[in-house]
C-alpha atoms as a PDB file:
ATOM      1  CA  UNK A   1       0.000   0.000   0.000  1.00  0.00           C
ATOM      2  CA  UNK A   2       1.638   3.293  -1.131  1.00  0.00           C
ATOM      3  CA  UNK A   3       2.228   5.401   2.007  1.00  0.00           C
ATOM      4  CA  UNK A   4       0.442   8.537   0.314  1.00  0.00           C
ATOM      5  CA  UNK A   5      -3.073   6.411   0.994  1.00  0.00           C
ATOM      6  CA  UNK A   6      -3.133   7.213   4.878  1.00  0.00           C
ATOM      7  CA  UNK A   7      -3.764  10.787   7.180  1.00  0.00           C
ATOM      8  CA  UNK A   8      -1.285   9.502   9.338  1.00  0.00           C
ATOM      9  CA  UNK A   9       2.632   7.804   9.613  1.00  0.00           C
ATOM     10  CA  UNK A  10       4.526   7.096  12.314  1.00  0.00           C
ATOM     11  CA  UNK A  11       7.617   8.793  11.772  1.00  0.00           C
ATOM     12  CA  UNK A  12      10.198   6.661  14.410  1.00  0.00           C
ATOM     13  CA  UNK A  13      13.524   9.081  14.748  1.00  0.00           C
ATOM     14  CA  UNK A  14      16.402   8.022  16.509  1.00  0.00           C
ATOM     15  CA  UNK A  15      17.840   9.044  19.866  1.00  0.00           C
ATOM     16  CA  UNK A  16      21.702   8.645  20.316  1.00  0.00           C
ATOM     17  CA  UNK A  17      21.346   5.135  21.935  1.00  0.00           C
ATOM     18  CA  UNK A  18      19.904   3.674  19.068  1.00  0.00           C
ATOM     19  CA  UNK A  19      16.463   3.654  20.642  1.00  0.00           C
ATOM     20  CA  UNK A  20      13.499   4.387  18.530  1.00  0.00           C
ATOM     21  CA  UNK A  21      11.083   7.382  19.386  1.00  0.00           C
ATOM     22  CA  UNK A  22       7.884   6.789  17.185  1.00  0.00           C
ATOM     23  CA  UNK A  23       5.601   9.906  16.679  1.00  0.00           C
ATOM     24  CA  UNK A  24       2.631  10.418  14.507  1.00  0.00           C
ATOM     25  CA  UNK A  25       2.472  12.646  11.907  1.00  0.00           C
ATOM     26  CA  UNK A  26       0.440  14.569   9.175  1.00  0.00           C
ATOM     27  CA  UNK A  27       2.511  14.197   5.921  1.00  0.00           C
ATOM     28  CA  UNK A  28       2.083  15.212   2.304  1.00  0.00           C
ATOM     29  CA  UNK A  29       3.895  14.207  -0.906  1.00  0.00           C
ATOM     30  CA  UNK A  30       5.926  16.503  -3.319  1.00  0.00           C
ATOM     31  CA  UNK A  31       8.357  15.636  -5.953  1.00  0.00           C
ATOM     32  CA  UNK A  32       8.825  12.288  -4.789  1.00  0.00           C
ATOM     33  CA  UNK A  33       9.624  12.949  -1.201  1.00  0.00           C
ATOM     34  CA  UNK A  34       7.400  13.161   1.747  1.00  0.00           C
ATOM     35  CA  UNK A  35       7.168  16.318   3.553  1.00  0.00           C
ATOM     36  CA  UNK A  36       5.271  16.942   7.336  1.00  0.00           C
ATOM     37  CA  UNK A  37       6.225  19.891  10.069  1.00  0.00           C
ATOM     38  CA  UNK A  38       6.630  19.604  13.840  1.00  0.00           C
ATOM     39  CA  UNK A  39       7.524  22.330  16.119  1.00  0.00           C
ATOM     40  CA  UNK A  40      11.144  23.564  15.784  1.00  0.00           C
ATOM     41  CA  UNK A  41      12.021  22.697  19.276  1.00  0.00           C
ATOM     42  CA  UNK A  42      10.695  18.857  19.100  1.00  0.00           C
ATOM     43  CA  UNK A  43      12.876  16.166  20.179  1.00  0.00           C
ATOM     44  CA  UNK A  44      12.321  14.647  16.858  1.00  0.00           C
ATOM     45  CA  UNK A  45      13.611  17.830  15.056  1.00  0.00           C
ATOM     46  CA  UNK A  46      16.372  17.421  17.537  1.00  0.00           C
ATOM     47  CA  UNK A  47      17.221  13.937  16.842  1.00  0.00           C
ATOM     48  CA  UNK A  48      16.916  14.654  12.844  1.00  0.00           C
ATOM     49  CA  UNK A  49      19.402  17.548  13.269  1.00  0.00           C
ATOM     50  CA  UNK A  50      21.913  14.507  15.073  1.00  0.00           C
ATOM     51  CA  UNK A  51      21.348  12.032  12.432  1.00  0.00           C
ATOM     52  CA  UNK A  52      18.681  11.639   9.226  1.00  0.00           C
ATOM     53  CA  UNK A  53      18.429   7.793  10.120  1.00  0.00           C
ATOM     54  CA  UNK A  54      14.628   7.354  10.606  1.00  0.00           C
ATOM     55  CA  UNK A  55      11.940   4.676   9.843  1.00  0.00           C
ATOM     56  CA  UNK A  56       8.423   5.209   8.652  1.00  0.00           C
ATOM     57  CA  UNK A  57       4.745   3.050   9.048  1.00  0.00           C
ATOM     58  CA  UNK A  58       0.949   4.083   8.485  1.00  0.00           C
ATOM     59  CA  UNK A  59      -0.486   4.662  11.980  1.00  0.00           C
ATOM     60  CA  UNK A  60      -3.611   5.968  13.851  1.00  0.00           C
ATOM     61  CA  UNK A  61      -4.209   9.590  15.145  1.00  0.00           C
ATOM     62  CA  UNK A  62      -2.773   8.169  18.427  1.00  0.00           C
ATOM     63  CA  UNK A  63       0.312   6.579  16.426  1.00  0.00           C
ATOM     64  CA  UNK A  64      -1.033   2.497  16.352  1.00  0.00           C
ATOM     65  CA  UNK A  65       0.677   1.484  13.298  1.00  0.00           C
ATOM     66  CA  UNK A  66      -1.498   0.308  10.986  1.00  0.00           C
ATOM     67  CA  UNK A  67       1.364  -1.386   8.434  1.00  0.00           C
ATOM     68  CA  UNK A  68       5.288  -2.461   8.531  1.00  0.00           C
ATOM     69  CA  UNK A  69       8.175   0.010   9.030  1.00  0.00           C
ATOM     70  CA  UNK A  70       9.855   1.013   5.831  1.00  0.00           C
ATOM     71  CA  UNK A  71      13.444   2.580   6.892  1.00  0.00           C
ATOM     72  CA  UNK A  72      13.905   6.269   5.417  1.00  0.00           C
ATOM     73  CA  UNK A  73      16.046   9.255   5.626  1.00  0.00           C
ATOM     74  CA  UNK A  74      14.574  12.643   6.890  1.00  0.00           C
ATOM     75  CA  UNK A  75      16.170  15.960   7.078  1.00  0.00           C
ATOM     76  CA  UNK A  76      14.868  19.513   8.473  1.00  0.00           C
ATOM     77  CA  UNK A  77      14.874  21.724   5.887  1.00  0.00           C
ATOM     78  CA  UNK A  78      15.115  25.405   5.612  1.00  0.00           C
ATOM     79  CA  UNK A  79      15.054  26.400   1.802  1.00  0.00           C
ATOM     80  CA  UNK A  80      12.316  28.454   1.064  1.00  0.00           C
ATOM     81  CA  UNK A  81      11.331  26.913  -1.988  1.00  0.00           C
ATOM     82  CA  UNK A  82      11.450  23.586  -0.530  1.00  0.00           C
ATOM     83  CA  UNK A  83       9.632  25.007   2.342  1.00  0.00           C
ATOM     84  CA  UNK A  84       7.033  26.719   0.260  1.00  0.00           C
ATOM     85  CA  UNK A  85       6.348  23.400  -1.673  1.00  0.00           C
ATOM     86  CA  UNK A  86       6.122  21.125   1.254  1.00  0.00           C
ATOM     87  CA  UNK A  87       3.008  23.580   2.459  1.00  0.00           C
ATOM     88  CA  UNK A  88       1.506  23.368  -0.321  1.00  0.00           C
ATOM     89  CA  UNK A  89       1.203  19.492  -0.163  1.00  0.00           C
ATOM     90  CA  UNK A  90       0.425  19.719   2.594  1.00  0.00           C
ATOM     91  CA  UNK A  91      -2.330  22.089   2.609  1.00  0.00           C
ATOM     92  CA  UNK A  92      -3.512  20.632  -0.721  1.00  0.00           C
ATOM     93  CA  UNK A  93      -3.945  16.962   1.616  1.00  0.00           C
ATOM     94  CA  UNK A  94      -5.660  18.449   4.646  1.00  0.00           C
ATOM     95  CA  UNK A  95      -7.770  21.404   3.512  1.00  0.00           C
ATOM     96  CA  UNK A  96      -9.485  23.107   6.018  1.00  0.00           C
ATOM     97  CA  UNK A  97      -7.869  21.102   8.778  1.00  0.00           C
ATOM     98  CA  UNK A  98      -4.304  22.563   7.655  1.00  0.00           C
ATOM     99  CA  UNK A  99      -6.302  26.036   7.604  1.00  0.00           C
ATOM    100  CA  UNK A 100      -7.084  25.972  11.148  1.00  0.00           C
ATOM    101  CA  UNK A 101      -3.951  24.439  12.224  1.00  0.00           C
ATOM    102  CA  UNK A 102      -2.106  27.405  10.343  1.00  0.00           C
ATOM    103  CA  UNK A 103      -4.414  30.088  11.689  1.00  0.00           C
ATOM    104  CA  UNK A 104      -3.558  28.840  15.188  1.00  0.00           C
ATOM    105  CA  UNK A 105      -0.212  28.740  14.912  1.00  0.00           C
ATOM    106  CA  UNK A 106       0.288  32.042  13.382  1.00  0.00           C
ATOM    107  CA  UNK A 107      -2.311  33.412  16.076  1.00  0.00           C
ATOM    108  CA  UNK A 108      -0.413  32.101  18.564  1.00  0.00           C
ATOM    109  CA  UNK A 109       3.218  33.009  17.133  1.00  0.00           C
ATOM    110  CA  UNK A 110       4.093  29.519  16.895  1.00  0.00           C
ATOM    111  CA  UNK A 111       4.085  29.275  12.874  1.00  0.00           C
ATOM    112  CA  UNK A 112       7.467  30.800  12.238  1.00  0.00           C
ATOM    113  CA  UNK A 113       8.940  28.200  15.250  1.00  0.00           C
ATOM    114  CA  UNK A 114       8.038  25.110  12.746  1.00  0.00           C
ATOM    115  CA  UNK A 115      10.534  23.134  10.814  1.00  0.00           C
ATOM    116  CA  UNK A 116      10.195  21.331   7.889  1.00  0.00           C
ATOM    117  CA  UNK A 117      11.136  18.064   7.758  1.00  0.00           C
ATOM    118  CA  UNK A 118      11.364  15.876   4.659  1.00  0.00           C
ATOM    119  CA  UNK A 119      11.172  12.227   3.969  1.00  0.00           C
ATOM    120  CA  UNK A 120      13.266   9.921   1.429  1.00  0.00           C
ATOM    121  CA  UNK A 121      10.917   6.427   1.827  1.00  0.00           C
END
């Protein structure tokens, strides 16, 4: 099943152990890569910023995976094309949900804190 099919993926980054921190995720596709955002300050930004070793599986809201891991790369990005493309995936998939969730943020002053992460899976 092609991951696009799902709202959700687990996106498991890596802590310097080794161990596996699963979160869920929204997520879009662009250009062949998968794009989501998280809050620049998340520990899986964090990790990603350590190392772009991460693993990937369709999941719940609350992150029950629904399929197999698939092992990926991700990276935070910052270009603003790349940036600019990724939100329009993503807004394109989510609609008025990715509406709200933007209107929020920016309300709140917590859009420009996001990062961009993208997904080779």
């Amino acid at each position: 099943m092609p991951l696009d099919t799902e709202p959700y993926l687990s996106l498991a980054t890596f802590k310097r152990d080794g161990t596996a921190v699963p979160t869920p995720i929204w997520f879009a596709r662009s250009g062949g890569k998968l794009y989501a955002f998280s809050e620049g300050r998340a520990g899986k930004v964090k990790r990603l910023r350590n190392s772009p070793r991460a693993r990937v599986a369709h999941c719940d809201l609350r992150g029950k995976l629904l399929g197999g891991w698939q092992d990926a790369q991700a990276r935070v990005v910052a270009d603003p094309a790349t940036v600019e493309r990724a939100y329009a995936a993503l807004r394109a998939k989510y609609g008025w949900q990715m509406w709200i969730g933007d209107t929020l943020a920016r309300l709140s002053g917590r859009y420009e804190r996001r990062a961009i992460i993208e997904i080779d899976a």
